[in-house]
Protein backbone atom coordinates (compact mmCIF):
# COMPACT_ATOMS: atom_id res chain seq x y z
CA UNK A 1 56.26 -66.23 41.26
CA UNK A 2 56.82 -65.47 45.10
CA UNK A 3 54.19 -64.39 47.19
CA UNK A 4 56.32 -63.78 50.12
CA UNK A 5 59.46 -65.24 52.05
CA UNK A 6 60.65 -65.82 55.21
CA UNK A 7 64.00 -66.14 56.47
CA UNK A 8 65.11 -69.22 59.15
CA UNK A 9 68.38 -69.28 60.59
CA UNK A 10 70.88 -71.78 58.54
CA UNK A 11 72.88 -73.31 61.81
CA UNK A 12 71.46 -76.79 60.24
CA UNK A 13 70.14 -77.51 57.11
CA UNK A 14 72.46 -80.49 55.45
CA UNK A 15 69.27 -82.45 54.58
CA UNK A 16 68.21 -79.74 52.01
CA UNK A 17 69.80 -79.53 48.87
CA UNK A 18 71.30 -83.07 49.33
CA UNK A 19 68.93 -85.64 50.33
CA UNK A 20 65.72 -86.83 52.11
CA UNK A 21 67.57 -90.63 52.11
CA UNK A 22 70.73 -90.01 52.70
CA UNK A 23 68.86 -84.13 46.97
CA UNK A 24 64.47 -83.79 15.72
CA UNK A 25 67.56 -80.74 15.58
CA UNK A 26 68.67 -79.18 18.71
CA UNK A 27 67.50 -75.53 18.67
CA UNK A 28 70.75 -73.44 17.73
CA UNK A 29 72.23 -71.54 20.78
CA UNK A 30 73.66 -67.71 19.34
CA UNK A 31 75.72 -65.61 21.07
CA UNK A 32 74.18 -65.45 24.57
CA UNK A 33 74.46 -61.33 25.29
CA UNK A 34 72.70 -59.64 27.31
CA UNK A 35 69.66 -58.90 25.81
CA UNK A 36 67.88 -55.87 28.31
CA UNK A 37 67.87 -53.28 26.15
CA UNK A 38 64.83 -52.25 27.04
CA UNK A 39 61.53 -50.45 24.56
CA UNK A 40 63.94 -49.65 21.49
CA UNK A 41 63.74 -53.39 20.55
CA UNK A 42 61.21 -55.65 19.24
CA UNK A 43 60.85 -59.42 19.36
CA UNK A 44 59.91 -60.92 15.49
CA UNK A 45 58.72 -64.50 15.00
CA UNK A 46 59.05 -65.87 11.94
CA UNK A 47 57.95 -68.78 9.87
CA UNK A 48 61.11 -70.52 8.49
CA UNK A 49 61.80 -72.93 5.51
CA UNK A 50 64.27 -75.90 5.64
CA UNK A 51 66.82 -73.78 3.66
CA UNK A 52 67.08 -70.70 5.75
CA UNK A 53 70.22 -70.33 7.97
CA UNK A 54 70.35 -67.92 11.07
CA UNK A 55 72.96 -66.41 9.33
CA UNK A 56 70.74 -65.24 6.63
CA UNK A 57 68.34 -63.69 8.91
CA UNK A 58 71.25 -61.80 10.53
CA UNK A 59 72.11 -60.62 7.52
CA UNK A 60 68.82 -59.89 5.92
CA UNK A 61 67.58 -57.76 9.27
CA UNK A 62 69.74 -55.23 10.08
CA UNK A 63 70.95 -55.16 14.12
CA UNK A 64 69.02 -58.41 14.61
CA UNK A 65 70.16 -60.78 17.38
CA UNK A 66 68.39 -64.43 16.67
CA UNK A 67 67.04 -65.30 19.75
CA UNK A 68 65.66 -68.87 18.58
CA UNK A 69 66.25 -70.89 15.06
CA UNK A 70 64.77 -74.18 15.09
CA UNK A 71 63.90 -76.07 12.08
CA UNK A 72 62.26 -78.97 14.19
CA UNK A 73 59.02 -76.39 14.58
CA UNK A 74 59.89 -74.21 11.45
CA UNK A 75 60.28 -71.14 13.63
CA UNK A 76 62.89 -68.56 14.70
CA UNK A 77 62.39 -65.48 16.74
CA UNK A 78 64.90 -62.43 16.72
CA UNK A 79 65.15 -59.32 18.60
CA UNK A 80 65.47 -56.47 16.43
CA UNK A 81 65.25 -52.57 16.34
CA UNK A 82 62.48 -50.83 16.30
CA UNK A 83 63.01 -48.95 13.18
CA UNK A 84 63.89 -52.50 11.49
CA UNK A 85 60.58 -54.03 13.18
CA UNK A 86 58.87 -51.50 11.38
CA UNK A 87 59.20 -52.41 8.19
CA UNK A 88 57.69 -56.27 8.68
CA UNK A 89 54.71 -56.54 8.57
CA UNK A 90 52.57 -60.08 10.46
CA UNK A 91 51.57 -62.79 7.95
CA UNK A 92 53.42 -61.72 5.30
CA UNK A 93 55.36 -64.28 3.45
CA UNK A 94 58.32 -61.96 1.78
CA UNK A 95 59.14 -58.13 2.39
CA UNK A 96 62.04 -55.78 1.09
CA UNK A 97 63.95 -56.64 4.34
CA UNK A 98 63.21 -60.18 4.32
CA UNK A 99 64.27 -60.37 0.20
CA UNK A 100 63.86 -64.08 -1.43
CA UNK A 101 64.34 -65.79 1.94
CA UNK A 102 61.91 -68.88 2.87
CA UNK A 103 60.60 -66.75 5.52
CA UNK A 104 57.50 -65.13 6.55
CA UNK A 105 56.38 -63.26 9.38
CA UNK A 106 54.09 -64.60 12.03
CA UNK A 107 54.24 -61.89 14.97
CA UNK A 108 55.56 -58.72 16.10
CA UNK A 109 55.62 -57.55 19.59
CA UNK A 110 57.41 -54.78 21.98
CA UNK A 111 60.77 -56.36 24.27
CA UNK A 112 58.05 -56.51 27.85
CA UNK A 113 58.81 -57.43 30.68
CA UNK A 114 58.05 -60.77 32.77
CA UNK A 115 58.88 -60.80 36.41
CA UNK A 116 58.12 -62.48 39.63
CA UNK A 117 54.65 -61.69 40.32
CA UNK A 118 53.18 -60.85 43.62
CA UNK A 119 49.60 -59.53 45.48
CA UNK A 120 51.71 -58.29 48.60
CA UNK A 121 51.86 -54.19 47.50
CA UNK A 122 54.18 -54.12 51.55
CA UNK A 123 56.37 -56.33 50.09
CA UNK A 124 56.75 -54.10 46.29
CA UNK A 125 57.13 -50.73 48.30
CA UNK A 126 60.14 -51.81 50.12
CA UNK A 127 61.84 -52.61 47.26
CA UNK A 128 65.55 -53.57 48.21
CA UNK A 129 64.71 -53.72 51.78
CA UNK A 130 63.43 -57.06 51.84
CA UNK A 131 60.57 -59.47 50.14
CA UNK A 132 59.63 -60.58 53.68
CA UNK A 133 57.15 -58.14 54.34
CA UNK A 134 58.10 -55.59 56.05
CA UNK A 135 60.99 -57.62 58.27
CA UNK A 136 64.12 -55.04 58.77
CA UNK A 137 66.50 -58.14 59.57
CA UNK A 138 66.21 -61.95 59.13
CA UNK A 139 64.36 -64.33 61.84
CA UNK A 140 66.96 -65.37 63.97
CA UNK A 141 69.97 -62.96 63.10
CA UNK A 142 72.78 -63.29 59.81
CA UNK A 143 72.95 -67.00 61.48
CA UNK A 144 76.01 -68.82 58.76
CA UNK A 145 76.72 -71.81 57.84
CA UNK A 146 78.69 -73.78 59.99
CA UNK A 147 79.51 -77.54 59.62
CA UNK A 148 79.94 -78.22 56.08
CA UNK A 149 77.44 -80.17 53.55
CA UNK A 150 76.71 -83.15 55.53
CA UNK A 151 73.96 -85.63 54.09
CA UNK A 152 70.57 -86.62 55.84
CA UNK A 153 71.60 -90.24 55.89
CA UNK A 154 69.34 -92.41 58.22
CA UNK A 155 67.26 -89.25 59.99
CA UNK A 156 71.02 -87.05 61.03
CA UNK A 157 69.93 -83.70 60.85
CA UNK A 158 71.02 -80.12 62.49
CA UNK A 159 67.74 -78.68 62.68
CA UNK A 160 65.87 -78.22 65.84
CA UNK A 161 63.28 -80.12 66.76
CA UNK A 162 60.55 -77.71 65.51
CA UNK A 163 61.67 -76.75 61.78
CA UNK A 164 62.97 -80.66 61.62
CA UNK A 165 58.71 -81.08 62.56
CA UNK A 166 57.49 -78.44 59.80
CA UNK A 167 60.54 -79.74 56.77
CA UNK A 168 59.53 -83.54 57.54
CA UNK A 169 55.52 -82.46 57.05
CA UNK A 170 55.90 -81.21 53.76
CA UNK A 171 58.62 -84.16 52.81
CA UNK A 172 55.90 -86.53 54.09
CA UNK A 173 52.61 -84.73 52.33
CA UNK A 174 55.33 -85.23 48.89
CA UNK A 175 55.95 -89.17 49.73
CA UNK A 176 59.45 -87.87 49.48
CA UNK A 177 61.22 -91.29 51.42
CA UNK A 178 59.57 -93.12 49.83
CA UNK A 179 60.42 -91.75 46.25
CA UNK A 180 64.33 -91.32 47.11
CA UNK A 181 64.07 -94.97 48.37
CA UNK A 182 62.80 -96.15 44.64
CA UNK A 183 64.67 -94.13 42.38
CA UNK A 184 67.93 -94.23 44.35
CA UNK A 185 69.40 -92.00 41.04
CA UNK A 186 67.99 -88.85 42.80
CA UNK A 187 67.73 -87.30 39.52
CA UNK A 188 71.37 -88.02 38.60
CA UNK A 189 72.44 -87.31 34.83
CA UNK A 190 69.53 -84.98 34.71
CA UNK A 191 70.12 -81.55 33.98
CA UNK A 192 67.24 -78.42 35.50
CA UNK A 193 67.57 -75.06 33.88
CA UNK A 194 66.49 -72.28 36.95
CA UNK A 195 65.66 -69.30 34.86
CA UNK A 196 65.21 -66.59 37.25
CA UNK A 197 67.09 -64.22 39.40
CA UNK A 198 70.16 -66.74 39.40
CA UNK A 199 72.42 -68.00 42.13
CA UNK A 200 74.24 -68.22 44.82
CA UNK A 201 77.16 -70.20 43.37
CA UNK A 202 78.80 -70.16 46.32
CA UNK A 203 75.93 -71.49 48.63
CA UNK A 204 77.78 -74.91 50.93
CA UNK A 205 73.74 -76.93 50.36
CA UNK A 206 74.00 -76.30 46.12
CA UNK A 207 77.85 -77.30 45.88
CA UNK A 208 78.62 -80.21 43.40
CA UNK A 209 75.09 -79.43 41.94
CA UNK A 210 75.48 -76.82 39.59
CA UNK A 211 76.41 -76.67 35.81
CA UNK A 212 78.24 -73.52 36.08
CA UNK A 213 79.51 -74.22 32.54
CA UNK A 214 75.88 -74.46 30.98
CA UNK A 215 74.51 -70.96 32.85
CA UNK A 216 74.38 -68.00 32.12
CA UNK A 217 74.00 -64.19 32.76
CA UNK A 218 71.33 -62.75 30.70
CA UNK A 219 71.16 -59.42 32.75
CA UNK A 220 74.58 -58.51 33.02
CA UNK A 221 75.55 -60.48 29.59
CA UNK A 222 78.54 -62.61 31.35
CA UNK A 223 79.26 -66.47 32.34
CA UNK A 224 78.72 -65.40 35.93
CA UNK A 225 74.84 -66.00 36.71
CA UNK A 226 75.25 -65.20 40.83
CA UNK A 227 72.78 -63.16 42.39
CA UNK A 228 73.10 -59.50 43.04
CA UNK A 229 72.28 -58.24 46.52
CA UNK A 230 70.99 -54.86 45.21
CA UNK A 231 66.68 -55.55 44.94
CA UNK A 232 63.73 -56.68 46.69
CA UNK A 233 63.64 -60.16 44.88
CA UNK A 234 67.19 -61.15 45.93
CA UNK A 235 67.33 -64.63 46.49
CA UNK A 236 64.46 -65.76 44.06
CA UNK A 237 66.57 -67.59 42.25
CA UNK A 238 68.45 -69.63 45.27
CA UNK A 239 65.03 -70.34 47.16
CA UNK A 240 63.75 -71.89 43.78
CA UNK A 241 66.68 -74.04 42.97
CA UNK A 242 67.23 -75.57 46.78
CA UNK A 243 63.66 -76.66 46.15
CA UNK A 244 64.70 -78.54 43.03
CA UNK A 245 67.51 -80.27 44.80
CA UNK A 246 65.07 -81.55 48.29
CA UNK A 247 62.78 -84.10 45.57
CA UNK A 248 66.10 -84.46 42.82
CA UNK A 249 69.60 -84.30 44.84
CA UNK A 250 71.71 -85.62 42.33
CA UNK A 251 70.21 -83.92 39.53
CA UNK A 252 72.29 -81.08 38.06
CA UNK A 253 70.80 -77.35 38.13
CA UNK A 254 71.80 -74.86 35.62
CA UNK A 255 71.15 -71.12 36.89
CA UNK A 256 70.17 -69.11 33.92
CA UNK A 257 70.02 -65.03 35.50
CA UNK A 258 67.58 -63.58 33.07
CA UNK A 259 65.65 -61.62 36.21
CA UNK A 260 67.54 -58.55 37.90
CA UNK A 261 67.17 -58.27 41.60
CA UNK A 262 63.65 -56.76 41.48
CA UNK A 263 62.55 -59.50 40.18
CA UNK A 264 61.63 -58.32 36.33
CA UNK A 265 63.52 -59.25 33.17
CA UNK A 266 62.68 -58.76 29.12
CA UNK A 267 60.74 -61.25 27.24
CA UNK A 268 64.14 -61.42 25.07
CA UNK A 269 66.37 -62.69 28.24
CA UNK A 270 63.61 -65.03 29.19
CA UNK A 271 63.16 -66.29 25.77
CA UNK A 272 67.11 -66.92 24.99
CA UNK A 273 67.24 -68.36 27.96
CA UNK A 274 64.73 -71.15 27.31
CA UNK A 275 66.62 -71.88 24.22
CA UNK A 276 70.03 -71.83 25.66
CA UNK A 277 68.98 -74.17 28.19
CA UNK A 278 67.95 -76.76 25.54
CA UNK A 279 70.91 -76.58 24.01
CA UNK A 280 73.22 -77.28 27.08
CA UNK A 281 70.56 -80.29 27.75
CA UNK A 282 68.68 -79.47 30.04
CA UNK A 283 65.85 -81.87 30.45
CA UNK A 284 63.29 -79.55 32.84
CA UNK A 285 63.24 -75.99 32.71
CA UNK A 286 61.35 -73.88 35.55
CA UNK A 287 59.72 -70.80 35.22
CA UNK A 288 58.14 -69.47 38.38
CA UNK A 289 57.61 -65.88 36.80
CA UNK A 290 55.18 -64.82 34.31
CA UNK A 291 53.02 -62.04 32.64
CA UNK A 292 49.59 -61.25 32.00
CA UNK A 293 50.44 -60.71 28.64
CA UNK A 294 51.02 -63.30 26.08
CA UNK A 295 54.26 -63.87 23.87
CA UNK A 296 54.47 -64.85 20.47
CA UNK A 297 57.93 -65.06 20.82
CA UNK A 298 58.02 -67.15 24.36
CA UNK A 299 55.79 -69.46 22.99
CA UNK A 300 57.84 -69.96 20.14
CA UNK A 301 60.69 -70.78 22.38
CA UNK A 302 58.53 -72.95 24.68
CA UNK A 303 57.56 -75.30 21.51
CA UNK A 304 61.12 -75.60 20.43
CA UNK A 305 62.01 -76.88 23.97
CA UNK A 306 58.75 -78.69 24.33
CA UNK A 307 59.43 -80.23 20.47
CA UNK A 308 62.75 -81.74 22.29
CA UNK A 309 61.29 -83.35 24.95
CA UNK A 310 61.94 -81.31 27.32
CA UNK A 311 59.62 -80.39 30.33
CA UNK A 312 58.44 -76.46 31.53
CA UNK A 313 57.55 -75.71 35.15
CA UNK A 314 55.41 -72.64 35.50
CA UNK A 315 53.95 -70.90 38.64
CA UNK A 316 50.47 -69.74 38.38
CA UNK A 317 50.49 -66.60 39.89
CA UNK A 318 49.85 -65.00 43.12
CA UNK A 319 46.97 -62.79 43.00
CA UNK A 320 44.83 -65.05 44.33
CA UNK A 321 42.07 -64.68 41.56
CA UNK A 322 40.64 -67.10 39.22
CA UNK A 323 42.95 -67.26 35.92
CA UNK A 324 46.83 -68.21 35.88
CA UNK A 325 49.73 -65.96 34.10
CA UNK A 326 51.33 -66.63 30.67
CA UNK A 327 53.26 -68.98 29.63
CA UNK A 328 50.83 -71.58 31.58
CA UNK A 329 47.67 -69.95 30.61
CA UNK A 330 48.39 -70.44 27.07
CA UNK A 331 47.61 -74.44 28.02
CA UNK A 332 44.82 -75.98 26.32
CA UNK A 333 44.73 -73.27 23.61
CA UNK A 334 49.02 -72.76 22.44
CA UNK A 335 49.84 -75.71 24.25
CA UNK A 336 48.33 -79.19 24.29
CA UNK A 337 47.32 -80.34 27.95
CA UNK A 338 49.87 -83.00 27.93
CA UNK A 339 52.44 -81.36 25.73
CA UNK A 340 55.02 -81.18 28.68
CA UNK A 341 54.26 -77.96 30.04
CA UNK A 342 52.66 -77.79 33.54
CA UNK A 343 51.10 -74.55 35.12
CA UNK A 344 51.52 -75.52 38.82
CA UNK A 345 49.41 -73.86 41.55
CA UNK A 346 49.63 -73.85 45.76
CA UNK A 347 48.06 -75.61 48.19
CA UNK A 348 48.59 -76.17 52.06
CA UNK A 349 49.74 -79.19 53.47
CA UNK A 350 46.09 -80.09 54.31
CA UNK A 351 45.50 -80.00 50.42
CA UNK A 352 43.29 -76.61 50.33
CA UNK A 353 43.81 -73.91 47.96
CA UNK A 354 46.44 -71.69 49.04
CA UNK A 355 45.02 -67.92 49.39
CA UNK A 356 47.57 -66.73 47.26
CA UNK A 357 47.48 -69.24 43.99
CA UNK A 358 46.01 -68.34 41.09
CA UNK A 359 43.89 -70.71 39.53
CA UNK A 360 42.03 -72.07 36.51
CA UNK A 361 40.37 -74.60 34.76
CA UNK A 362 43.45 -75.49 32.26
CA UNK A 363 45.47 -75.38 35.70
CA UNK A 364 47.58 -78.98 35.27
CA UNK A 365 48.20 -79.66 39.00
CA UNK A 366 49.40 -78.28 42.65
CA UNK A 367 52.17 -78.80 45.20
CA UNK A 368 52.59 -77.20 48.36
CA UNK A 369 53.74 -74.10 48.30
CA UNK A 370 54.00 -72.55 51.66
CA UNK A 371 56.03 -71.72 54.47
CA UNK A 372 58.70 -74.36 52.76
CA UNK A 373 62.23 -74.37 54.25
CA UNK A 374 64.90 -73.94 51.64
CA UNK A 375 68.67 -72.32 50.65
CA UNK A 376 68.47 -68.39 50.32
CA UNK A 377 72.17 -66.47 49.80
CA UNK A 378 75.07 -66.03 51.53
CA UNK A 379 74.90 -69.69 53.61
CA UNK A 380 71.18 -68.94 54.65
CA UNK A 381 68.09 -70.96 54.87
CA UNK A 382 64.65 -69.34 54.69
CA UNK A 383 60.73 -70.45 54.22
CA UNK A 384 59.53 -69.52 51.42
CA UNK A 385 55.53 -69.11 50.22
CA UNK A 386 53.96 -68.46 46.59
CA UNK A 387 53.17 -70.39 44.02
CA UNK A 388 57.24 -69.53 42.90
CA UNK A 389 57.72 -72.17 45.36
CA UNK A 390 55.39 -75.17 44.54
CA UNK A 391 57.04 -74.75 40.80
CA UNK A 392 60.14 -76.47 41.37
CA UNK A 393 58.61 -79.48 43.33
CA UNK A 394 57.33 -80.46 40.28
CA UNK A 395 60.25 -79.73 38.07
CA UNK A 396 62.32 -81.72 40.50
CA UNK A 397 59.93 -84.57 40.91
CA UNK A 398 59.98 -84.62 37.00
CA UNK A 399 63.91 -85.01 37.12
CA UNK A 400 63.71 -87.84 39.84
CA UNK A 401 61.51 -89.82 37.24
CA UNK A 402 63.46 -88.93 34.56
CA UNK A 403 66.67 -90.43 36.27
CA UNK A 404 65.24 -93.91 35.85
CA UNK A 405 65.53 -93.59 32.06
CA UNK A 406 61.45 -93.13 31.65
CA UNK A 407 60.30 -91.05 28.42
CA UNK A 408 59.15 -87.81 28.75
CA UNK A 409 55.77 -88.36 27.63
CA UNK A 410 55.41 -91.20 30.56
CA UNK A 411 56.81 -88.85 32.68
CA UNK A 412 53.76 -86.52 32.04
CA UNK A 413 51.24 -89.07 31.99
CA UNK A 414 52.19 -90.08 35.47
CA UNK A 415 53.07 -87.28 37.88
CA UNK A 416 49.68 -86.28 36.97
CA UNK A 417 48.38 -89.54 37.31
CA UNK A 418 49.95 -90.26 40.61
CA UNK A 419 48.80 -87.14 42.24
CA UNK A 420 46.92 -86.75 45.73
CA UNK A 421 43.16 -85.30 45.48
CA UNK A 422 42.78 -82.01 46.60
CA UNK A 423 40.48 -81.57 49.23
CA UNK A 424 39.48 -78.08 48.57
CA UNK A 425 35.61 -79.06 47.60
CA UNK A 426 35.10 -75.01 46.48
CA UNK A 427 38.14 -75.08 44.02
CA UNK A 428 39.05 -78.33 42.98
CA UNK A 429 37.83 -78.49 39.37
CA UNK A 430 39.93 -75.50 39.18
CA UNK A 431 43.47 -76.78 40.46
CA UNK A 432 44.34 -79.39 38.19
CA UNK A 433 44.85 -83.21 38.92
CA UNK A 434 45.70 -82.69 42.27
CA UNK A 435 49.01 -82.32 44.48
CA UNK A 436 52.24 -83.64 43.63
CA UNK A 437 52.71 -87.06 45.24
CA UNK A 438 56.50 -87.99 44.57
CA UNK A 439 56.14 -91.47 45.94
CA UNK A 440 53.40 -92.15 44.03
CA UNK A 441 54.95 -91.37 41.33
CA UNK A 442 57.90 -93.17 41.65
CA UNK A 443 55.65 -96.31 41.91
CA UNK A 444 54.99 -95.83 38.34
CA UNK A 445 58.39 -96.35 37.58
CA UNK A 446 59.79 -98.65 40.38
């Protein structure tokens, strides 16, 4: 969820996406279409017995795409037409549509829409202009990159003195060194699913770091997840993933485009998309999006991925008010505290409560989320603020730890453990167990 961001002249950045040191059943995967058909579909979650095969519910619901089938959590949630949602009716166990199948309805819900959220109305009104704010051109001119992808190995660096000042305060407020120094994997064999806006495949600092093969294009129903250049959000998707890549450089990301460029997507692409991304094995998944709304059928999703072992990211919002978006609001009440998903707030670098976060008392922890320097499209660089942005620390300090061979559940039990109190004395029962502290959390493991 992006508050705002800022763009910063590339000319430099070789540390980013490469290094600070030297960067049950499977759920079944179906056809992975597009899926934004907008209001004349629904979303049905079902109850499902051990003998019911997605092929059955294909069959018994006509013009029904199955979204999720997992028989780990007994669920399965398809995408339907209206006319055929119409005729199912929540809680019951058998209808005409449904016939003898071991099936029974649990929820029914319009296709709505989850996007990146944000309180800055400039930033909406401009639209395709730019999410900076107002800026007509980027800080510093089209600057390109130049150079290659040359590693940060032993303090080497392009950046000017200044930005190399600002990018080595927030490594430093993370323990970052000191983490890549412990777990000298980086995050390697460990896959992150980015489900947002998608890519830049092309972009010199994310080369050799993508699973193109595992992505996909849930907008545009293709194998070809890249960014468009055509809304205000462009370069979500990018920004989020070259965060991923600073605290886990060797882990793998796999861009999963279920946003269009303005930043909003269906429930359906986000949903298919967490379930794809389990079934490519994908160990973390980040969400920095969100909804004030609830979702049967994301939850559903969520606990199939969750039921795996697999960890969800998600940003807390940006309107700066007391109560975090959906998926992460749902924790404590859908979700167990330590099931494995994390609703992940901002603070500064002096540990306050960034303006912007959302917050709440089922809020599982922080990282700092503003003003950080990371990839943006077409060879670029750019800092980036929101609580969009303190998401994938987490998601790629829970890949670094994850490269060591720990268990998920440690995993969880320790990057909360590990982190750094807050020092916001108005807000902090409200922000969780504190900010991310990577080398702390490494020492759990190392």
């Amino acid at each position: 969820m992006t508050k705002r961001i800022r763009s910063f002249p590339l000319m430099s950045m070789a540390v980013l996406a490469m290094a600070i040191t030297a960067c049950g059943t499977t759920p079944s995967v179906g056809a992975p279409t597009g899926t934004d058909a907008g209001g004349d579909r629904q979303l049905v979650t079902l109850r499902i017995g051990p003998g019911v095969t997605s092929a059955a519910l294909s069959a018994a619901l006509s013009g029904a795409q199955v979204l999720v089938f997992d028989h780990t959590t007994g669920r399965a949630v398809l995408s339907v037409p209206a006319a055929t949602a119409g005729t199912l009716a929540p809680g019951s166990m058998s209808t005409q549509a449904l016939g003898s199948l071991d099936a029974g309805v649990l929820g029914v819900e319009p296709d709505g829409v989850m996007k990146v959220l944000t309180d800055d109305p400039e930033a909406d009104a401009l639209g395709a202009t730019t999410w900076a704010g107002g800026l007509t051109t980027w800080a510093g001119g089209l600057t390109t990159w130049a150079g290659g992808a040359i590693t940060w190995a032993g303090g080497t660096s392009f950046l000017n003195n200044t930005d190399l000042t600002s990018a080595t305060a927030y490594w430093n407020r993370l323990g970052l060194s000191t983490a890549q120094q412990k777990i000298p994997e980086l995050g390697s064999g460990v896959k992150v699913a980015v489900i947002d806006t998608g890519l830049d495949m092309a972009h010199p600092l994310l080369q050799g770091r993508i699973d193109s093969a595992g992505g996909w294009d849930y907008v545009g129903g293709d194998g070809n997840p890249q960014e468009e250049n055509t809304g205000g959000k462009y370069g979500h998707g990018t920004a989020v993933a070259g965060i991923v890549l600073q605290i886990a450089p060797n882990a793998k990301v796999i861009p999963m485009r279920a946003l269009a460029p303005d930043g909003s997507g269906r429930i359906s692409n986000v949903t298919a998309a967490v379930n794809r991304a389990v079934s490519v094995g994908a160990r973390v998944i980040n969400l920095s999006l969100g909804s004030t709304s609830n979702s049967v059928a994301l939850n559903t999703a969520i606990s199939a991925a969750l039921a795996q072992g697999v960890l969800v990211v998600n940003s807390s919002g940006n309107a700066g008010t007391q109560g975090i978006v959906y998926p992460g609001a749902g924790l404590g009440t859908t979700f167990g505290v330590n099931s494995g998903l994390f609703a992940v707030g901002s603070v500064t670098l002096g540990l306050q409560k960034s303006a912007f976060t959302q917050y709440g008392a089922n809020m599982s922890m922080t990282a700092p989320g503003e003003l950080v320097l990371t990839t943006y499209p077409d060879a670029r660089l750019v800092k980036a603020s929101g609580t969009s942005f303190a998401a994938p620390a987490v998601a790629g300090a829970l890949a670094l730890a994850l490269s060591t061979g720990a268990s998920s559940a440690s995993v969880i039990t320790a990057v909360k453990a590990s982190a750094t109190l807050n020092q916001d004395l108005l807000f902090n029962l409200q922000l969780g167990a504190g900010t991310l502290n990577v080398g702390a959390l490494a020492g759990k493991f190392r």
